[in-house]
C-alpha atoms as a PDB file:
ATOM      1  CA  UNK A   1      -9.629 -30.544 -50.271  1.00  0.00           C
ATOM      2  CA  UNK A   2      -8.659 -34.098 -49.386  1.00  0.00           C
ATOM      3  CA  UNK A   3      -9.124 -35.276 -45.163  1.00  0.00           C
ATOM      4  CA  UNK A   4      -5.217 -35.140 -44.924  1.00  0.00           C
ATOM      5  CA  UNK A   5      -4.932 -31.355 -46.012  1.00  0.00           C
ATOM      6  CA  UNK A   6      -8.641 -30.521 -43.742  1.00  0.00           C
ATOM      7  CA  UNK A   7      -6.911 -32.907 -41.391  1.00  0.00           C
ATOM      8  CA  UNK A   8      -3.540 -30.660 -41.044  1.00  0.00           C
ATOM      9  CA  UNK A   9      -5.658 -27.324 -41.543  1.00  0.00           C
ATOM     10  CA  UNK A  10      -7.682 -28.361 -38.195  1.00  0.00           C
ATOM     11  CA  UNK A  11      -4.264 -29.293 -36.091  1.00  0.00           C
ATOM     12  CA  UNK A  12      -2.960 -25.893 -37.121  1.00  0.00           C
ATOM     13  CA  UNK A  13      -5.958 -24.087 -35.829  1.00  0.00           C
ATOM     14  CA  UNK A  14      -6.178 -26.006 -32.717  1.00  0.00           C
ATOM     15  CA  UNK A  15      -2.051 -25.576 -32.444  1.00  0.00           C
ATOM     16  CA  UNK A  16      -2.706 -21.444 -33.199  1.00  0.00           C
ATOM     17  CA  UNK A  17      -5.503 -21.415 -30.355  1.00  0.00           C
ATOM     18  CA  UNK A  18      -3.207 -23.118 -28.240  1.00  0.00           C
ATOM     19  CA  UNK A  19      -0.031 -21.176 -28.502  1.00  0.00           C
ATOM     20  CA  UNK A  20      -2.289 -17.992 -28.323  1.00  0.00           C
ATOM     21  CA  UNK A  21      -3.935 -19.347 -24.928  1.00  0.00           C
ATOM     22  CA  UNK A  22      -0.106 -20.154 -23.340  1.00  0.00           C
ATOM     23  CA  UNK A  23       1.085 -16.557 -24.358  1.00  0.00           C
ATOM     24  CA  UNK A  24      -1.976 -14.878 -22.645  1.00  0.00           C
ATOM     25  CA  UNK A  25      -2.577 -17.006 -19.496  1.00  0.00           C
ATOM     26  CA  UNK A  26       1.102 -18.533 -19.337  1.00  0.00           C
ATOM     27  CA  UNK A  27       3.363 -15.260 -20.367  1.00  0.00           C
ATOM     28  CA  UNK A  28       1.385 -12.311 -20.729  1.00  0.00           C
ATOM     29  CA  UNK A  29       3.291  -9.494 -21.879  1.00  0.00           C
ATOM     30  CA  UNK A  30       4.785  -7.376 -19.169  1.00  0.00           C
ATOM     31  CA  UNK A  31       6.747  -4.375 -19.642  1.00  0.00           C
ATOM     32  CA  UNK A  32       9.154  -2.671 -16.704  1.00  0.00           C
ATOM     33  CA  UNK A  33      10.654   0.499 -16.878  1.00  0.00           C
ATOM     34  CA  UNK A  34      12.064   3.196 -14.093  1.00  0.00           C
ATOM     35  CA  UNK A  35      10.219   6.249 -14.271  1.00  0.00           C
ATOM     36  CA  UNK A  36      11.458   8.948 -12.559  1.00  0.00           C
ATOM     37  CA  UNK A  37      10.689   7.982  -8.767  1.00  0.00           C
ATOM     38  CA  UNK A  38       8.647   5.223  -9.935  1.00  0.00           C
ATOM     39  CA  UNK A  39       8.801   1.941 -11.321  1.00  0.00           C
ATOM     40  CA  UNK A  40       6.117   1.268 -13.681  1.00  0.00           C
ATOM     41  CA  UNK A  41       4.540  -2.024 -14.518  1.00  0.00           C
ATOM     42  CA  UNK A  42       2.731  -2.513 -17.877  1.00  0.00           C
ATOM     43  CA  UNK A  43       0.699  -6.126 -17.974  1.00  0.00           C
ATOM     44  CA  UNK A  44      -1.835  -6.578 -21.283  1.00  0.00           C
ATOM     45  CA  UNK A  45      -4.556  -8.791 -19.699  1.00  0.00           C
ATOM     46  CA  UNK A  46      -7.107  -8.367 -22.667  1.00  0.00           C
ATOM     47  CA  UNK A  47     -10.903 -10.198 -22.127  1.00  0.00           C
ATOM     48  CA  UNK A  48     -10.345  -9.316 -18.202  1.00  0.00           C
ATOM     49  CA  UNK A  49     -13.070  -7.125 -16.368  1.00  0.00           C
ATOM     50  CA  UNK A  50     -10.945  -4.476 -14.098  1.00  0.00           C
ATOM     51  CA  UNK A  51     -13.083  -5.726 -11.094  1.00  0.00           C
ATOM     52  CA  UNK A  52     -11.477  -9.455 -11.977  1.00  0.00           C
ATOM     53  CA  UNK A  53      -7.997  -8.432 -11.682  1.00  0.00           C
ATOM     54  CA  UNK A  54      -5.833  -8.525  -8.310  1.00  0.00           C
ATOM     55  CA  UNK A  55      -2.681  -6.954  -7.642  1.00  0.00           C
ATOM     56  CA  UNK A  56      -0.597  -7.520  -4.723  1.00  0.00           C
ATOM     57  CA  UNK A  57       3.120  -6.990  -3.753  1.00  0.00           C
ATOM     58  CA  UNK A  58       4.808  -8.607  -1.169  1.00  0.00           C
ATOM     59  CA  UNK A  59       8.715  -8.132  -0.894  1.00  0.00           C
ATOM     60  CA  UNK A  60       9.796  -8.024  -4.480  1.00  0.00           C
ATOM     61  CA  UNK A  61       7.173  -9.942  -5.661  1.00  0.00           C
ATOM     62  CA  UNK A  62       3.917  -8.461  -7.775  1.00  0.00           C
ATOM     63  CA  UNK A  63       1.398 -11.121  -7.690  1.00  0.00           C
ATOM     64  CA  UNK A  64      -1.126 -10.855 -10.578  1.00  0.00           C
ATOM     65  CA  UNK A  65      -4.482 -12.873 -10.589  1.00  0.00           C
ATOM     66  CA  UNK A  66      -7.291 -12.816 -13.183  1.00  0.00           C
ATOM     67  CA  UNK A  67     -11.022 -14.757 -13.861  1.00  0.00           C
ATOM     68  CA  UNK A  68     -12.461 -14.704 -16.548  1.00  0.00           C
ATOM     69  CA  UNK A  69     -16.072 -14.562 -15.580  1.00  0.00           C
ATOM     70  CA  UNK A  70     -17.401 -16.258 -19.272  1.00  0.00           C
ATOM     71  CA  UNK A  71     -14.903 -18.828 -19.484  1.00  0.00           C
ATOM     72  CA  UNK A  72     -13.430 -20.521 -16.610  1.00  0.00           C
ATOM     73  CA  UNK A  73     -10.247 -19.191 -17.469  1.00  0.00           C
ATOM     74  CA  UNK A  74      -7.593 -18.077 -14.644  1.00  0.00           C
ATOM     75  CA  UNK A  75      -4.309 -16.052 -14.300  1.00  0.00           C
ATOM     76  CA  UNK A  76      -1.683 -16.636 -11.875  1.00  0.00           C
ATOM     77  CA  UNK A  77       1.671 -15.334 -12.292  1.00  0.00           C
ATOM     78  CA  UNK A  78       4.158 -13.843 -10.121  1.00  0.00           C
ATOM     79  CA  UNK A  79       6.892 -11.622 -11.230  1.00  0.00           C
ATOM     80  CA  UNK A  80       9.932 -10.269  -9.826  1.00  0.00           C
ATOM     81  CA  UNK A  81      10.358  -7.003  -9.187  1.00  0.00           C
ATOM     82  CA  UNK A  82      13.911  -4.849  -9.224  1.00  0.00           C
ATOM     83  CA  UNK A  83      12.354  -3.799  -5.913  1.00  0.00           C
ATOM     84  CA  UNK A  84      11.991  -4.963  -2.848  1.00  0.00           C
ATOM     85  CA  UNK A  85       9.163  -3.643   0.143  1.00  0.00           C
ATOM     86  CA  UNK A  86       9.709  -3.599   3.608  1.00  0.00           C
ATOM     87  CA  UNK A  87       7.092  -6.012   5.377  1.00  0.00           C
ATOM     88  CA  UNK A  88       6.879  -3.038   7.222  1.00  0.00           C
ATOM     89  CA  UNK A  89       6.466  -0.324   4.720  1.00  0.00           C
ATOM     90  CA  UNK A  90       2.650   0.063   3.144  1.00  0.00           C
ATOM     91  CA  UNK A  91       2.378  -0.104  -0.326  1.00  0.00           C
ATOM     92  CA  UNK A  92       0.751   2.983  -2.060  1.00  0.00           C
ATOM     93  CA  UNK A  93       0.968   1.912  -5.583  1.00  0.00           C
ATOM     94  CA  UNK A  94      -1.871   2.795  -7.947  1.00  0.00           C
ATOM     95  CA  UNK A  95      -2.792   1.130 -10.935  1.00  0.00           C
ATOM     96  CA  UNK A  96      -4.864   2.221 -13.658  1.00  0.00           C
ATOM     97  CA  UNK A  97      -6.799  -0.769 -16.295  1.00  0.00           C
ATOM     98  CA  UNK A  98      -7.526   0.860 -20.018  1.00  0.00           C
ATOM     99  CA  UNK A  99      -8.134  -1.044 -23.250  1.00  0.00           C
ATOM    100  CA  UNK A 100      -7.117  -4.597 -21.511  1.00  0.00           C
ATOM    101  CA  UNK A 101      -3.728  -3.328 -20.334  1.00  0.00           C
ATOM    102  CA  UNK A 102      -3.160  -2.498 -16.514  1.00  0.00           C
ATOM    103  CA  UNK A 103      -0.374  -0.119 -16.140  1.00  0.00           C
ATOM    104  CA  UNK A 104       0.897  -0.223 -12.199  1.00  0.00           C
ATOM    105  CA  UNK A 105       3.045   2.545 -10.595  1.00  0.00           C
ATOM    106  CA  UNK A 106       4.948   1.852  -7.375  1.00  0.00           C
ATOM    107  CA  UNK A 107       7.403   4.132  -6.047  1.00  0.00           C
ATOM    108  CA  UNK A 108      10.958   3.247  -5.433  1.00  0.00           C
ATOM    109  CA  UNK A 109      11.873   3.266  -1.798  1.00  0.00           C
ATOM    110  CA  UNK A 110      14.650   5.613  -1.204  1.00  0.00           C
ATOM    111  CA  UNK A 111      16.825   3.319   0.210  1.00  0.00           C
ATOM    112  CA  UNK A 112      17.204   1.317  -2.577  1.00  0.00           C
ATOM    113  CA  UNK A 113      19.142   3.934  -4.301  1.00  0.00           C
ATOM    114  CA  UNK A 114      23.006   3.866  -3.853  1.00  0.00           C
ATOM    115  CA  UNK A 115      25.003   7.032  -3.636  1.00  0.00           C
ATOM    116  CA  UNK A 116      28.032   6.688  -5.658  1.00  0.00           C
ATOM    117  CA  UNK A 117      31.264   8.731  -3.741  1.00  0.00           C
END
């Protein structure tokens, strides 16, 4: 192997690592689907400790932070719920973290159904 092709090889790992690191920290993959009464929120947050993630909702926004205790490595995303909560109205959303994926439940207030006539 010349230095141009070890060259190239090394830029392709370093461009692999780096498009892996924006997908995780930048996008991570977030599923939403209606559920019955509930809307449920599926994040992947692999390499997190449950005790390092924070959840929060305010309005129609779910806040998600993350450390990385090993690597100084933080999440900070905020995602926009088909939702919205009452400043007045308490949360009582649970969320359960399993094989580095946090799946979040929040019931849909009843007002923001519409009754067709």
């Amino acid at each position: 192997m010349n230095l141009v092709q070890f060259t190239v090889k090394e830029i392709m790992k370093e461009l692999d690592h780096r498009s892996k690191e924006f997908y995780e920290f930048v996008m991570p993959a977030i599923d939403i689907v209606e559920d019955g009464n509930d809307l449920v929120v599926t994040i992947d947050l692999p390499g997190f400790t449950k005790k390092d993630i924070n959840l929060r909702i305010i309005g129609n926004i779910l806040s998600i932070n993350a450390k990385r205790e090993y690597e100084e490595t933080k999440l900070d995303k905020k995602i926009v719920l088909p939702i919205s909560i009452k400043d007045d109205e308490k949360v009582v959303a649970t969320a359960q973290y399993a094989d580095g994926v946090v799946t979040l439940k929040v019931p849909i207030p009843k007002s923001s159904y519409i009754t067709i006539t």
